[in-house]
C-alpha atoms as a PDB file:
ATOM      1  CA  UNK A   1       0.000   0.000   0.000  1.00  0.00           C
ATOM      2  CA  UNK A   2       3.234   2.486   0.667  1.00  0.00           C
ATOM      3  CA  UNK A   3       4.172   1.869  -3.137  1.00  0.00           C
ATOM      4  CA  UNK A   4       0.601   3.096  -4.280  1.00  0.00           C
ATOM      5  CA  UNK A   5       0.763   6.411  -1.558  1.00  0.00           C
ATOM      6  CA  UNK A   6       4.138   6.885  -2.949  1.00  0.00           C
ATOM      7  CA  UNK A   7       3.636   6.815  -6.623  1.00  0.00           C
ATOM      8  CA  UNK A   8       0.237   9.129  -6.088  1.00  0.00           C
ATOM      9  CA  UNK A   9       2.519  11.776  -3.488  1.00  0.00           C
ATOM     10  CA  UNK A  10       4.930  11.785  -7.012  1.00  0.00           C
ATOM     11  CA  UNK A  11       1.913  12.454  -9.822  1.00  0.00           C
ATOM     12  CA  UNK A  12      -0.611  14.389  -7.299  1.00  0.00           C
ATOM     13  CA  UNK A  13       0.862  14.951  -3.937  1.00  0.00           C
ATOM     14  CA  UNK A  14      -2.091  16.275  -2.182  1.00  0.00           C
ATOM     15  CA  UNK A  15      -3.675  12.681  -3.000  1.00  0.00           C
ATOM     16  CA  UNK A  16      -0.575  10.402  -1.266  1.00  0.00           C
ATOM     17  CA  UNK A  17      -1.023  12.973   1.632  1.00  0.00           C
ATOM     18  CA  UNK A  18      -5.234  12.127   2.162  1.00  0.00           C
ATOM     19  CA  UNK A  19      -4.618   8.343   1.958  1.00  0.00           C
ATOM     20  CA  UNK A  20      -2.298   8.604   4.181  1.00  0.00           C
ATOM     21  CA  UNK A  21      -3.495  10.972   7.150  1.00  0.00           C
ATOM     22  CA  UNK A  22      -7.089  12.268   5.535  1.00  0.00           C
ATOM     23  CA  UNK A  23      -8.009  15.872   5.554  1.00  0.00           C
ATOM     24  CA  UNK A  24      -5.842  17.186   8.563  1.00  0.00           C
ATOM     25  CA  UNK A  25      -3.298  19.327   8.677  1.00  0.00           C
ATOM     26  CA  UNK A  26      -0.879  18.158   6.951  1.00  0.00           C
ATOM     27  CA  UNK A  27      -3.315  18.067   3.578  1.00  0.00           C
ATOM     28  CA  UNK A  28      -3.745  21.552   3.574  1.00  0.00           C
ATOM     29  CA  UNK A  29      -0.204  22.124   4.150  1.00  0.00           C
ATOM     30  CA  UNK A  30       0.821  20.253   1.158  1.00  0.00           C
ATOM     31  CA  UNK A  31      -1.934  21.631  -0.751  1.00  0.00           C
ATOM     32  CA  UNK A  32      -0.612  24.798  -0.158  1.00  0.00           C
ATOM     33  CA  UNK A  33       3.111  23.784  -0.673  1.00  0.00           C
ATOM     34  CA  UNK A  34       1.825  22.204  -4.040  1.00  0.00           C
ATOM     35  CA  UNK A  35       0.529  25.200  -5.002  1.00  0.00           C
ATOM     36  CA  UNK A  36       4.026  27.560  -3.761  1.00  0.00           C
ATOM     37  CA  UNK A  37       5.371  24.632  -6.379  1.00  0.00           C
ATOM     38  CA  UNK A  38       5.263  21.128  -7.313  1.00  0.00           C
ATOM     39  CA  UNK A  39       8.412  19.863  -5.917  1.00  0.00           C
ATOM     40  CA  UNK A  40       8.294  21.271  -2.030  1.00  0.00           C
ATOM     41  CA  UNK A  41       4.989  19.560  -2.748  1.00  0.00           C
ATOM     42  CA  UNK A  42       6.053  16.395  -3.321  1.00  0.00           C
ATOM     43  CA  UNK A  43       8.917  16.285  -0.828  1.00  0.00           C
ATOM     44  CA  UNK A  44       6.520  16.877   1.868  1.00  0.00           C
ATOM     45  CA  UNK A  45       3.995  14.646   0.398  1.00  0.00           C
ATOM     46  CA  UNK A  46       6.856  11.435   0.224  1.00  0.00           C
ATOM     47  CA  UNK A  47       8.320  12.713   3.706  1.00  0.00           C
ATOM     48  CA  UNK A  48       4.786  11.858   5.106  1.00  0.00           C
ATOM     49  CA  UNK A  49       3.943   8.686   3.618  1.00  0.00           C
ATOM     50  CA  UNK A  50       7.796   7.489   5.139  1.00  0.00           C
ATOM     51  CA  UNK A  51       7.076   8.970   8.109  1.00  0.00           C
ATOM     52  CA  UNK A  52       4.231   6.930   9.593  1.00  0.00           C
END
Protein backbone atom coordinates (compact mmCIF):
# COMPACT_ATOMS: atom_id res chain seq x y z
CA UNK A 1 0.00 0.00 0.00
CA UNK A 2 3.23 2.49 0.67
CA UNK A 3 4.17 1.87 -3.14
CA UNK A 4 0.60 3.10 -4.28
CA UNK A 5 0.76 6.41 -1.56
CA UNK A 6 4.14 6.88 -2.95
CA UNK A 7 3.64 6.81 -6.62
CA UNK A 8 0.24 9.13 -6.09
CA UNK A 9 2.52 11.78 -3.49
CA UNK A 10 4.93 11.79 -7.01
CA UNK A 11 1.91 12.45 -9.82
CA UNK A 12 -0.61 14.39 -7.30
CA UNK A 13 0.86 14.95 -3.94
CA UNK A 14 -2.09 16.27 -2.18
CA UNK A 15 -3.68 12.68 -3.00
CA UNK A 16 -0.58 10.40 -1.27
CA UNK A 17 -1.02 12.97 1.63
CA UNK A 18 -5.23 12.13 2.16
CA UNK A 19 -4.62 8.34 1.96
CA UNK A 20 -2.30 8.60 4.18
CA UNK A 21 -3.50 10.97 7.15
CA UNK A 22 -7.09 12.27 5.54
CA UNK A 23 -8.01 15.87 5.55
CA UNK A 24 -5.84 17.19 8.56
CA UNK A 25 -3.30 19.33 8.68
CA UNK A 26 -0.88 18.16 6.95
CA UNK A 27 -3.31 18.07 3.58
CA UNK A 28 -3.75 21.55 3.57
CA UNK A 29 -0.20 22.12 4.15
CA UNK A 30 0.82 20.25 1.16
CA UNK A 31 -1.93 21.63 -0.75
CA UNK A 32 -0.61 24.80 -0.16
CA UNK A 33 3.11 23.78 -0.67
CA UNK A 34 1.83 22.20 -4.04
CA UNK A 35 0.53 25.20 -5.00
CA UNK A 36 4.03 27.56 -3.76
CA UNK A 37 5.37 24.63 -6.38
CA UNK A 38 5.26 21.13 -7.31
CA UNK A 39 8.41 19.86 -5.92
CA UNK A 40 8.29 21.27 -2.03
CA UNK A 41 4.99 19.56 -2.75
CA UNK A 42 6.05 16.39 -3.32
CA UNK A 43 8.92 16.29 -0.83
CA UNK A 44 6.52 16.88 1.87
CA UNK A 45 4.00 14.65 0.40
CA UNK A 46 6.86 11.44 0.22
CA UNK A 47 8.32 12.71 3.71
CA UNK A 48 4.79 11.86 5.11
CA UNK A 49 3.94 8.69 3.62
CA UNK A 50 7.80 7.49 5.14
CA UNK A 51 7.08 8.97 8.11
CA UNK A 52 4.23 6.93 9.59
Amino acid sequence: MDLIRILAAIFIPPLGVFLQVGLGKDFWINILLTFLGYVPGIVHAVWIIARK
